[in-house]
C-alpha atoms as a PDB file:
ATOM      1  CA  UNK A   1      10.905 -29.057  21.358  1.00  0.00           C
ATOM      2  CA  UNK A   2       8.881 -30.536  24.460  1.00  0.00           C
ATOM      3  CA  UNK A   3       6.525 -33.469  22.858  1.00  0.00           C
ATOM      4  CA  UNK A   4       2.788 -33.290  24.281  1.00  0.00           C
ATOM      5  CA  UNK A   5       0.010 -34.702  22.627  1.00  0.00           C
ATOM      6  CA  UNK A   6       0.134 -37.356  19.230  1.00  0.00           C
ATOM      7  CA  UNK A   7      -3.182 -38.073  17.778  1.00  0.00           C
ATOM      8  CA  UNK A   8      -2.663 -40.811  14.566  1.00  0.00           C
ATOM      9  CA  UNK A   9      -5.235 -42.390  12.512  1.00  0.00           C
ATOM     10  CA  UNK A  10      -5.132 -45.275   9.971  1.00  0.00           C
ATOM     11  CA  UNK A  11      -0.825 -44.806  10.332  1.00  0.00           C
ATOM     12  CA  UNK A  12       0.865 -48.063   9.724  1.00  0.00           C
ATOM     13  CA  UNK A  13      -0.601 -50.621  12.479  1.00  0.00           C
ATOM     14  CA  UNK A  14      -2.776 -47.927  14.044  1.00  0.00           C
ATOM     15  CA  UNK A  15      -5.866 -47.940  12.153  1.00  0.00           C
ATOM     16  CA  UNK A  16      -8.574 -46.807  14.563  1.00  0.00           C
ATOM     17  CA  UNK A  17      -7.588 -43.635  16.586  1.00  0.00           C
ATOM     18  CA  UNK A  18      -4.778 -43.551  19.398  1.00  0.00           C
ATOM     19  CA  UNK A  19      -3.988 -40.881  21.306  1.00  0.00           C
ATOM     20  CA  UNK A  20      -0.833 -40.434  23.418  1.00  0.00           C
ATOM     21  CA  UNK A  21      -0.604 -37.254  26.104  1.00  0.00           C
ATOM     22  CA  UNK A  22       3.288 -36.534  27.154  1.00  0.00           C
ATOM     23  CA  UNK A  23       2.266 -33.980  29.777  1.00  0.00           C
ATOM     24  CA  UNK A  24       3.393 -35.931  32.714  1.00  0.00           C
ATOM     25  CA  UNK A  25       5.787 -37.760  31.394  1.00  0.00           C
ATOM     26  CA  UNK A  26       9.603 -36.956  31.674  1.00  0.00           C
ATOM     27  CA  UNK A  27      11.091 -40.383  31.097  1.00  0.00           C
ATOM     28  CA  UNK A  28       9.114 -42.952  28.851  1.00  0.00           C
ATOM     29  CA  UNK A  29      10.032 -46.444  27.480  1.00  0.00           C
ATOM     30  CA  UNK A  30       8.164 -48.172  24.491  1.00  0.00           C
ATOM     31  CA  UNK A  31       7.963 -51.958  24.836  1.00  0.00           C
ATOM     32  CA  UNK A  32       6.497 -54.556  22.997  1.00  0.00           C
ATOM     33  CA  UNK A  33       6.036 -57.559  20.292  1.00  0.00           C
ATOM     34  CA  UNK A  34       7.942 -56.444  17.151  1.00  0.00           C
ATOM     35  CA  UNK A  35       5.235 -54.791  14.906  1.00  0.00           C
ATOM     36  CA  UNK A  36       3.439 -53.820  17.907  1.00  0.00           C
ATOM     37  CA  UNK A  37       3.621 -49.873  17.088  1.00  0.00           C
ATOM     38  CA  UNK A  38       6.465 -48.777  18.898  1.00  0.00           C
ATOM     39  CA  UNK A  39       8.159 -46.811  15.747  1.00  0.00           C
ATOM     40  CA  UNK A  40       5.215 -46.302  14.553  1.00  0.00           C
ATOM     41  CA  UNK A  41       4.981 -43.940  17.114  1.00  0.00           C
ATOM     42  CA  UNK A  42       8.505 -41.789  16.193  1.00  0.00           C
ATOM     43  CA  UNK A  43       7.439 -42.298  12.582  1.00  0.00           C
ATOM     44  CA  UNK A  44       4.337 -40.691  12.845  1.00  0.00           C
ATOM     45  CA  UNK A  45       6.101 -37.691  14.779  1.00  0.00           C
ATOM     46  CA  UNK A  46       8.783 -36.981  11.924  1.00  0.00           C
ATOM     47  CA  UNK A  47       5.654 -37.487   9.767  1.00  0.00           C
ATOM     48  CA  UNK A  48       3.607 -34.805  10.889  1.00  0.00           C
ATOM     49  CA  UNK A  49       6.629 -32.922  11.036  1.00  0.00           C
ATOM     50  CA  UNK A  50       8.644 -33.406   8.126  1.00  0.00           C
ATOM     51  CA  UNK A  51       6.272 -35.334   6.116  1.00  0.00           C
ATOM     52  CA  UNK A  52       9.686 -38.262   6.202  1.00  0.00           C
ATOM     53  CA  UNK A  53       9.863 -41.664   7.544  1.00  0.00           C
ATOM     54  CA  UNK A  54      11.477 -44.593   7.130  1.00  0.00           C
ATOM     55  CA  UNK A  55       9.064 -45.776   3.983  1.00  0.00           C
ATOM     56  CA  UNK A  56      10.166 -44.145   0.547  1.00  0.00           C
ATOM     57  CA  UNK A  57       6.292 -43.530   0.104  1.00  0.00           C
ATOM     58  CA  UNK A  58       3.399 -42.045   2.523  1.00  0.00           C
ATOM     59  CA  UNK A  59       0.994 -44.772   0.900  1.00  0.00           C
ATOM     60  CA  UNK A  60       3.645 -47.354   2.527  1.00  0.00           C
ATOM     61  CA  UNK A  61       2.314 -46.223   6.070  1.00  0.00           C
ATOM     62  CA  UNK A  62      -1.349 -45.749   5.238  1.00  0.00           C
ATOM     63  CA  UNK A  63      -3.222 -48.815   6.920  1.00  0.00           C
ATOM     64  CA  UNK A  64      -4.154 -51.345   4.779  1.00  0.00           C
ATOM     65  CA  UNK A  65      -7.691 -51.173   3.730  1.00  0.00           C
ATOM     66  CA  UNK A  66      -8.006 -47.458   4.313  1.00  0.00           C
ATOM     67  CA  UNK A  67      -8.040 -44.644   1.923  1.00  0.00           C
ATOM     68  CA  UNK A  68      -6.393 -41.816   3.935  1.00  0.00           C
ATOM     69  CA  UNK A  69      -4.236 -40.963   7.268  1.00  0.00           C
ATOM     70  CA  UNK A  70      -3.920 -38.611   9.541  1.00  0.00           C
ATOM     71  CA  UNK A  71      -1.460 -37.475  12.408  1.00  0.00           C
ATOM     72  CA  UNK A  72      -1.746 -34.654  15.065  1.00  0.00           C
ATOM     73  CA  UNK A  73       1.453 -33.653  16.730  1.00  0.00           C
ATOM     74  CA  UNK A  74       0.741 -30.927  19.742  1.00  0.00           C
ATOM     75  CA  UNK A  75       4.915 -29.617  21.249  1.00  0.00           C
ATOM     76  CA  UNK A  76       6.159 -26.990  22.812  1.00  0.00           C
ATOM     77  CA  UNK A  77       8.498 -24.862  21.898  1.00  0.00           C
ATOM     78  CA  UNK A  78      10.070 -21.665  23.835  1.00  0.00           C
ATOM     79  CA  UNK A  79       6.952 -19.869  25.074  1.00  0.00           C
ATOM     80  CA  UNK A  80       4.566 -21.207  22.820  1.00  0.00           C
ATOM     81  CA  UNK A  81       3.076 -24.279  21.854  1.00  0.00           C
ATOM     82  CA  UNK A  82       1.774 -25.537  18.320  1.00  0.00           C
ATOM     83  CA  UNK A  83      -0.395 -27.978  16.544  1.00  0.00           C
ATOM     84  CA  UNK A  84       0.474 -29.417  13.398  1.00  0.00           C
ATOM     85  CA  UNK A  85      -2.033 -31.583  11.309  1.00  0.00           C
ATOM     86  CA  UNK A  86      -1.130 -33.593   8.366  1.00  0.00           C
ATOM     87  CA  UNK A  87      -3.297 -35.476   6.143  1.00  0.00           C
ATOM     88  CA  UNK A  88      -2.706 -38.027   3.151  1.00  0.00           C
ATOM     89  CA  UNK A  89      -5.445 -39.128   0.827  1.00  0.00           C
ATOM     90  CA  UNK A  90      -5.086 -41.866  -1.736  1.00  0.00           C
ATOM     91  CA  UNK A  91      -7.587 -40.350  -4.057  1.00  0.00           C
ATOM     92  CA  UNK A  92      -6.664 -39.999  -7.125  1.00  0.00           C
ATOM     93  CA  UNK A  93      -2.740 -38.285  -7.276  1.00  0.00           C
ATOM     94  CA  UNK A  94      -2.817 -38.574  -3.615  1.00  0.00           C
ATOM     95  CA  UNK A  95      -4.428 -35.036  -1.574  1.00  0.00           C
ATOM     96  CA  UNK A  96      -1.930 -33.684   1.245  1.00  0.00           C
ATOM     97  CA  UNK A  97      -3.492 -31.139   3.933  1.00  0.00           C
ATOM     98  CA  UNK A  98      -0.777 -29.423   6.753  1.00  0.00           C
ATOM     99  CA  UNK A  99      -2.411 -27.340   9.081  1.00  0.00           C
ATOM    100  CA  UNK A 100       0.221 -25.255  12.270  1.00  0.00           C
ATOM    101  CA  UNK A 101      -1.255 -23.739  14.542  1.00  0.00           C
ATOM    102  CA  UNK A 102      -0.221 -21.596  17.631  1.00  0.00           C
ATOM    103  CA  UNK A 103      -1.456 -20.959  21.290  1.00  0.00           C
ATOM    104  CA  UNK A 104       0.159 -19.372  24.292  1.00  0.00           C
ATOM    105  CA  UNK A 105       0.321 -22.370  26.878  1.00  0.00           C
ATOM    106  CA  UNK A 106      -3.004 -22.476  29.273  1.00  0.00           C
ATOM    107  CA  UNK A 107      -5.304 -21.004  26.037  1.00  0.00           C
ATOM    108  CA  UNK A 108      -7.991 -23.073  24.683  1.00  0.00           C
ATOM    109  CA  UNK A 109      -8.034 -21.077  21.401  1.00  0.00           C
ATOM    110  CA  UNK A 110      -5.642 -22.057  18.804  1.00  0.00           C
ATOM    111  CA  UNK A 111      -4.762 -19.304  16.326  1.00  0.00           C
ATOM    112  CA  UNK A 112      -4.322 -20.529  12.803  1.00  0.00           C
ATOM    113  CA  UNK A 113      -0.712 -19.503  11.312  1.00  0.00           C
ATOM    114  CA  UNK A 114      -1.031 -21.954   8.159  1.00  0.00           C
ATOM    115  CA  UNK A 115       0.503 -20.937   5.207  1.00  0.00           C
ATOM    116  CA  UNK A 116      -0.519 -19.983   1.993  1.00  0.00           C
ATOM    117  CA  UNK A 117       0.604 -23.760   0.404  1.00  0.00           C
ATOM    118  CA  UNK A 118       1.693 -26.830   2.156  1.00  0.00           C
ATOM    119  CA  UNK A 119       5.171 -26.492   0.799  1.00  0.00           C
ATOM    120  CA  UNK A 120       4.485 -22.461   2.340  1.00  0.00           C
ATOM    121  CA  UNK A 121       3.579 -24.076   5.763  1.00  0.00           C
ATOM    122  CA  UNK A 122       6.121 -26.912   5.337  1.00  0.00           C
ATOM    123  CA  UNK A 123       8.908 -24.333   5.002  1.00  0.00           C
ATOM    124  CA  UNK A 124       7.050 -22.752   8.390  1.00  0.00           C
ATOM    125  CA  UNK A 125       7.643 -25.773  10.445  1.00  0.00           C
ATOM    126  CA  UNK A 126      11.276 -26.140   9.340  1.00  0.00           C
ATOM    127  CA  UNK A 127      12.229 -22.298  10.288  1.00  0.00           C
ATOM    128  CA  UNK A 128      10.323 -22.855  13.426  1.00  0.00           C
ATOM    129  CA  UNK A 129      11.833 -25.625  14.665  1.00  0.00           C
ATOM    130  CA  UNK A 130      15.452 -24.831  12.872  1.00  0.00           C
ATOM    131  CA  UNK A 131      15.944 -28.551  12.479  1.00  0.00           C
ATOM    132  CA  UNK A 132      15.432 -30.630   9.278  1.00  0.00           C
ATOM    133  CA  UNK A 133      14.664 -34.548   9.118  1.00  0.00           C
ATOM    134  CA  UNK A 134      18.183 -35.776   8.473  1.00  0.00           C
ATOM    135  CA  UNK A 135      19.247 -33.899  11.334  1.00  0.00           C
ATOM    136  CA  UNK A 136      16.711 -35.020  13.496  1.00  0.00           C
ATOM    137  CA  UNK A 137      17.438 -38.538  12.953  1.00  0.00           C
ATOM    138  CA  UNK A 138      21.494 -38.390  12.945  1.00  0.00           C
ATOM    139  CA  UNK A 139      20.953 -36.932  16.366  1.00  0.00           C
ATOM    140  CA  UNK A 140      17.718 -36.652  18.974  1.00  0.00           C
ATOM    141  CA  UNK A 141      15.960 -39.982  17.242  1.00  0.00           C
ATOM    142  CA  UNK A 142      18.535 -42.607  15.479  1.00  0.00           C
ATOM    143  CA  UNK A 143      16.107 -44.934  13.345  1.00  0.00           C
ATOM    144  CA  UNK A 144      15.427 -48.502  14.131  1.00  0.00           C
ATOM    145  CA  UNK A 145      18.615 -50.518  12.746  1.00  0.00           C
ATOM    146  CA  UNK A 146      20.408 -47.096  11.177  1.00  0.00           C
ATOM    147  CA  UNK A 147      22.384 -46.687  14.497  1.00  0.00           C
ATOM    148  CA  UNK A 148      25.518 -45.736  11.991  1.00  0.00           C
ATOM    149  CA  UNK A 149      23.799 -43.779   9.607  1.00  0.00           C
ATOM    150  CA  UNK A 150      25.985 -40.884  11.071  1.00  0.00           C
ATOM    151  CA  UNK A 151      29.342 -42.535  10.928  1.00  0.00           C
ATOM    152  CA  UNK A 152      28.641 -43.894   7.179  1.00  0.00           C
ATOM    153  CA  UNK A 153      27.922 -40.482   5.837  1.00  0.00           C
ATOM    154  CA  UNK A 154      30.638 -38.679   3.740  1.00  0.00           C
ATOM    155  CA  UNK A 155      32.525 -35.837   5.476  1.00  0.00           C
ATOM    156  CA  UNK A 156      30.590 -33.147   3.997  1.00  0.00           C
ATOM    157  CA  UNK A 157      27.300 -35.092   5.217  1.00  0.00           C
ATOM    158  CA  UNK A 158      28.645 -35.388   8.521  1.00  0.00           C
ATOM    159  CA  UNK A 159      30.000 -31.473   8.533  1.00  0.00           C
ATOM    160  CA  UNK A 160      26.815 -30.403   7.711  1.00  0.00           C
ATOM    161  CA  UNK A 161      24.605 -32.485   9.940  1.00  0.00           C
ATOM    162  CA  UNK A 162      27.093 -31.407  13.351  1.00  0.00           C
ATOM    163  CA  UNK A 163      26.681 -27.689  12.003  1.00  0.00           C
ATOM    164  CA  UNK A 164      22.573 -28.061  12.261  1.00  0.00           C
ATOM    165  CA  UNK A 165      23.346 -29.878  15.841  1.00  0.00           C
ATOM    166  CA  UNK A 166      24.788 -26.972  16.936  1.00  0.00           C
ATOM    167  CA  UNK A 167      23.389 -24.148  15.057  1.00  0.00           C
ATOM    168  CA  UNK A 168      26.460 -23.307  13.624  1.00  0.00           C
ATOM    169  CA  UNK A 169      24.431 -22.081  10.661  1.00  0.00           C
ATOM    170  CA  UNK A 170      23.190 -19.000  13.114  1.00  0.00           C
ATOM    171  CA  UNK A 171      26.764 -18.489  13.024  1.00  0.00           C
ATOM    172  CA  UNK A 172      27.317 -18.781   9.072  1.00  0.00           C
ATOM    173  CA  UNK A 173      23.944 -16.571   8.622  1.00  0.00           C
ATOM    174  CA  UNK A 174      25.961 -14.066  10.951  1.00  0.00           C
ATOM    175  CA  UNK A 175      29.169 -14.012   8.747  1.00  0.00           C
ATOM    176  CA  UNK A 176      26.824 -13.159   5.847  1.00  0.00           C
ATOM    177  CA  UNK A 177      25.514 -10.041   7.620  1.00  0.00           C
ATOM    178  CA  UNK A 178      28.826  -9.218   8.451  1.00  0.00           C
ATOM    179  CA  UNK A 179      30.125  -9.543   5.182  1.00  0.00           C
ATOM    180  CA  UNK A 180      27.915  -7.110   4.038  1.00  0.00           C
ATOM    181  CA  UNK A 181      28.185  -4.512   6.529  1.00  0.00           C
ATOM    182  CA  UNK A 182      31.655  -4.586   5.453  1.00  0.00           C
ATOM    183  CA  UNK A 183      30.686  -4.742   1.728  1.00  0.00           C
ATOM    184  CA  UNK A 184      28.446  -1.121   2.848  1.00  0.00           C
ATOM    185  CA  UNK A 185      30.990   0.086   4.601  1.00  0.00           C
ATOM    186  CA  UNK A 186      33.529  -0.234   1.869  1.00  0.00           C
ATOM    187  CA  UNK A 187      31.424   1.657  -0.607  1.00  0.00           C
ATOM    188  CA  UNK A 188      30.495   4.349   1.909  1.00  0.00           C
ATOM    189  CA  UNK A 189      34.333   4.823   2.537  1.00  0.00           C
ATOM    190  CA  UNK A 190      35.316   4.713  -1.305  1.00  0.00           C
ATOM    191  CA  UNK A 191      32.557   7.146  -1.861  1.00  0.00           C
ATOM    192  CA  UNK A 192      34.056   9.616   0.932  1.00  0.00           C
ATOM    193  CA  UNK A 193      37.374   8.916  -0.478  1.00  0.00           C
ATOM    194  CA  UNK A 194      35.789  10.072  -4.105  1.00  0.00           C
ATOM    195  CA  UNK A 195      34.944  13.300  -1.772  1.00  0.00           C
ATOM    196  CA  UNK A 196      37.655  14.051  -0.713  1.00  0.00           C
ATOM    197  CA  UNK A 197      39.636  13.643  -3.984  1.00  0.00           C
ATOM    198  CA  UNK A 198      36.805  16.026  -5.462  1.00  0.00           C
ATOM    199  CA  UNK A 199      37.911  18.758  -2.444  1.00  0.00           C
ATOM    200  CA  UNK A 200      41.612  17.961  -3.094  1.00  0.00           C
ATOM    201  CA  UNK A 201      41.207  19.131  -6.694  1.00  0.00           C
ATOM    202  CA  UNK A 202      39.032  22.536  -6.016  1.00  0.00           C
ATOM    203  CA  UNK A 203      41.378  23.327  -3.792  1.00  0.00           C
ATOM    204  CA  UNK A 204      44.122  22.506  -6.010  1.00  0.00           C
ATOM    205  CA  UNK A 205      42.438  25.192  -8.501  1.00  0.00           C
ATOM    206  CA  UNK A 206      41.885  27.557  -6.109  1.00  0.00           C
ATOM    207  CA  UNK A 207      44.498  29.325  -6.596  1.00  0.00           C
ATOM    208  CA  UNK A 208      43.778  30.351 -10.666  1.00  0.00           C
ATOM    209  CA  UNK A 209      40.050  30.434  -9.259  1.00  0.00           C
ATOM    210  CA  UNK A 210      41.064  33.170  -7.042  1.00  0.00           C
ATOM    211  CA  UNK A 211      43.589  35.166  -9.647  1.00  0.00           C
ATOM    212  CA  UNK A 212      40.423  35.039 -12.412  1.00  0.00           C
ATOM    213  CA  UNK A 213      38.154  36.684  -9.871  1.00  0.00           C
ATOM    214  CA  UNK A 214      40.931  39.252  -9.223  1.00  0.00           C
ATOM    215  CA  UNK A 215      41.045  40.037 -12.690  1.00  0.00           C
ATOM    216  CA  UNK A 216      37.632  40.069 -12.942  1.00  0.00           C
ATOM    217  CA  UNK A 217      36.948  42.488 -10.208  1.00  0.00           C
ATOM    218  CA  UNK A 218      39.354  44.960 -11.442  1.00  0.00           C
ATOM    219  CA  UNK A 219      37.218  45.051 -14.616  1.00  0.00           C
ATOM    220  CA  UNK A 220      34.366  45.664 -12.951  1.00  0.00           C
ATOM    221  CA  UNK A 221      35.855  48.574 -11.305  1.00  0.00           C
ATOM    222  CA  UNK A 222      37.154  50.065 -13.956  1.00  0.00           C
ATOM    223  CA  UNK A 223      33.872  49.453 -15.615  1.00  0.00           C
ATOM    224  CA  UNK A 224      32.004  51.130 -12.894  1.00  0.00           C
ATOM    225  CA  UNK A 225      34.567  54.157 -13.268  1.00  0.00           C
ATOM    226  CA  UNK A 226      34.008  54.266 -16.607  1.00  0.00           C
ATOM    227  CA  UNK A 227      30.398  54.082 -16.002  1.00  0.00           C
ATOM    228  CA  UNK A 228      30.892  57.106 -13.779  1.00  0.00           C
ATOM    229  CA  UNK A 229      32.713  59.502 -16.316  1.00  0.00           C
ATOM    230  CA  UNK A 230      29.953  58.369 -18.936  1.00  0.00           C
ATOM    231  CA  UNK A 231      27.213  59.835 -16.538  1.00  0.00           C
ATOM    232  CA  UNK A 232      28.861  63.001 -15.667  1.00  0.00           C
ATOM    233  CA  UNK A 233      29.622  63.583 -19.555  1.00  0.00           C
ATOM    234  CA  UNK A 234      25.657  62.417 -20.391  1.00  0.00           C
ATOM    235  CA  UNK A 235      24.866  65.106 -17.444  1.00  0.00           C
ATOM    236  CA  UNK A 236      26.705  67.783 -19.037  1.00  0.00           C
ATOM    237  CA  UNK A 237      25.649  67.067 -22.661  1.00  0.00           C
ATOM    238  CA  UNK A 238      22.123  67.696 -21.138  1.00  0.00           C
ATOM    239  CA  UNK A 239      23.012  70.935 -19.621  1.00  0.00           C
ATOM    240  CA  UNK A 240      24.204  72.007 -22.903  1.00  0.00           C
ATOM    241  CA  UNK A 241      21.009  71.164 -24.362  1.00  0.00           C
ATOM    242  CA  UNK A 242      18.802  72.436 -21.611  1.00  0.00           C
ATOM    243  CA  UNK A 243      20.859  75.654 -22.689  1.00  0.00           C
ATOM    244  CA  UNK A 244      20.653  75.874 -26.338  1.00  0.00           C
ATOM    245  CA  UNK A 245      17.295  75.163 -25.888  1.00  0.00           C
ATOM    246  CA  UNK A 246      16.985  78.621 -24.310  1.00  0.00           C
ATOM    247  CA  UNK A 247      19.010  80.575 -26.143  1.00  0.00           C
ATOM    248  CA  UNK A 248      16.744  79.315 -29.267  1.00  0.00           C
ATOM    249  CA  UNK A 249      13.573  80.423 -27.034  1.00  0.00           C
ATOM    250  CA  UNK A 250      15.086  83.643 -26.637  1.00  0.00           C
ATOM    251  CA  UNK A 251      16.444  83.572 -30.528  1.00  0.00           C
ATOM    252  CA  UNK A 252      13.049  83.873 -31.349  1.00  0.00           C
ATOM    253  CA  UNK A 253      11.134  85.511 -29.063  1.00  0.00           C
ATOM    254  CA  UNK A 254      13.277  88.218 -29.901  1.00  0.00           C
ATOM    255  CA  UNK A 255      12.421  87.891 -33.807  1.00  0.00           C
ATOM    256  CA  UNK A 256       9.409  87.821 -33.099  1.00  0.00           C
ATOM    257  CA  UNK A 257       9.422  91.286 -31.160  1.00  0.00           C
ATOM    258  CA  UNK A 258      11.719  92.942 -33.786  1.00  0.00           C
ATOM    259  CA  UNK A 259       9.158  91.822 -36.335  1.00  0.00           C
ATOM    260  CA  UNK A 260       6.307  93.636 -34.609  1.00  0.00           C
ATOM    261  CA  UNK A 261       7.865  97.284 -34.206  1.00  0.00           C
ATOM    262  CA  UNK A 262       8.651  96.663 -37.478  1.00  0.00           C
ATOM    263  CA  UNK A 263       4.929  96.838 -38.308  1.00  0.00           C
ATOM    264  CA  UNK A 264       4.529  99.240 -36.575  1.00  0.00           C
ATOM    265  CA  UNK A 265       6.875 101.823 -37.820  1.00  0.00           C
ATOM    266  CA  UNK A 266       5.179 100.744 -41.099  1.00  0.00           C
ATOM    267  CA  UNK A 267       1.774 101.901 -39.754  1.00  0.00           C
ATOM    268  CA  UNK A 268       3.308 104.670 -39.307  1.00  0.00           C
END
């Protein structure tokens, strides 16, 4: 994060507006009376970034008189750089406004990327700049008369702060993945192995599988034989009948002749 541009208003001893541009500076120094401003300044930066200073309260650093505050903190950060604005009224429960904005560096348009909430855009700033307030002060800015802050900590404090220093937590967030890739993996293989089990047993059964379907096609073909004798027989039972058939025709055709000379040698 490359400060450039912090805008405050009505913050702790800077009640009208002060503006300081970082563009050209690589190296700076902050000298002066004691309660002149100088951590003012670095307050109002963790302020507008973190909504933390060293106060337990924002109305603690709201001028005296006025009725809100305001800080504008331009940085840059990778590629891009952004614009956070963050606003505390008095009225009433107290108002807060955080606006972050974004810009490619050399544009003059700003493109709003504000959250749906101020804790939404809060939580926004933090992923952005993958640095919280404690760690920010244990380690880039050490707060006026907290020089041992770090060392004072408990273990796990101190564990935890070095881990955000280094982004050791890129690290833990990797483990996770890989955890459950192997997790996916290890389902995926019991599943195969549940597979292969499954193949181990039809094969295992094969065997009867394959005597049963013997079996069963030697019934079939001595169905189908038997099928064949049954149609020859139901062939020659119809020849038979296609034949007494005739000899009935004839039967009585015959009758029916002798009947008629009969008659006639009557007539006679």
């Amino acid at each position: 994060m490359i400060p450039l541009q912090l805008t405050l208003r009505n913050f702790l001893s800077y009640r009208d507006e002060a503006t300081i541009d970082f563009t050209n500076i690589r190296i700076a120094c902050l000298s002066g009376d004691n309660g002149a401003g100088k951590s003012a300044l670095l307050d109002a930066i963790t302020w507008a970034l973190w909504g933390e200073t060293r106060t337990p309260s924002d109305r603690d650093v709201i001028s005296i008189g006025a009725i809100e505050m305001e800080v504008t903190f331009v940085f840059r950060l990778g590629d891009r750089e952004y614009r956070v604005f963050r606003r505390r009224s008095t009225h009433g429960a107290g108002r807060l406004t955080i606006e972050l904005e974004a810009r490619a560096p050399g544009d003059d348009t700003w493109s709003q990327i504000t959250g749906d909430s101020a804790r939404h855009t809060q939580e926004k700033i933090s992923r952005l700049l993958n640095l919280d307030h404690e760690t920010f002060v244990n380690s880039a800015f050490i707060l006026q008369g907290k020089a041992d802050s770090f060392t004072e900590k408990p273990p796990r404090d101190r564990k935890k702060i070095l881990g955000n220093i280094l982004n050791l937590r890129e690290y833990d967030d990797l483990q996770e993945l890989s955890k459950q890739e192997e997790r996916a993996l290890r389902e995926r293989l019991s599943a195969i192995r549940g597979q292969m089990d499954e193949l181990d047993s039809q094969l295992t059964e094969r065997p009867s599988v394959m005597d049963e379907l013997a079996v069963t096609m030697r019934q079939l073909t001595d169905l189908g034989q038997q099928l064949d004798i049954a149609q020859q027989q139901t062939q020659l039972l119809r020849l038979q009948l296609e034949t007494e058939n005739l000899v009935q025709r004839q039967i009585a055709e015959r009758a029916a002749q002798a009947d008629r000379e009969e008659r006639e040698l009557g007539d006679l």
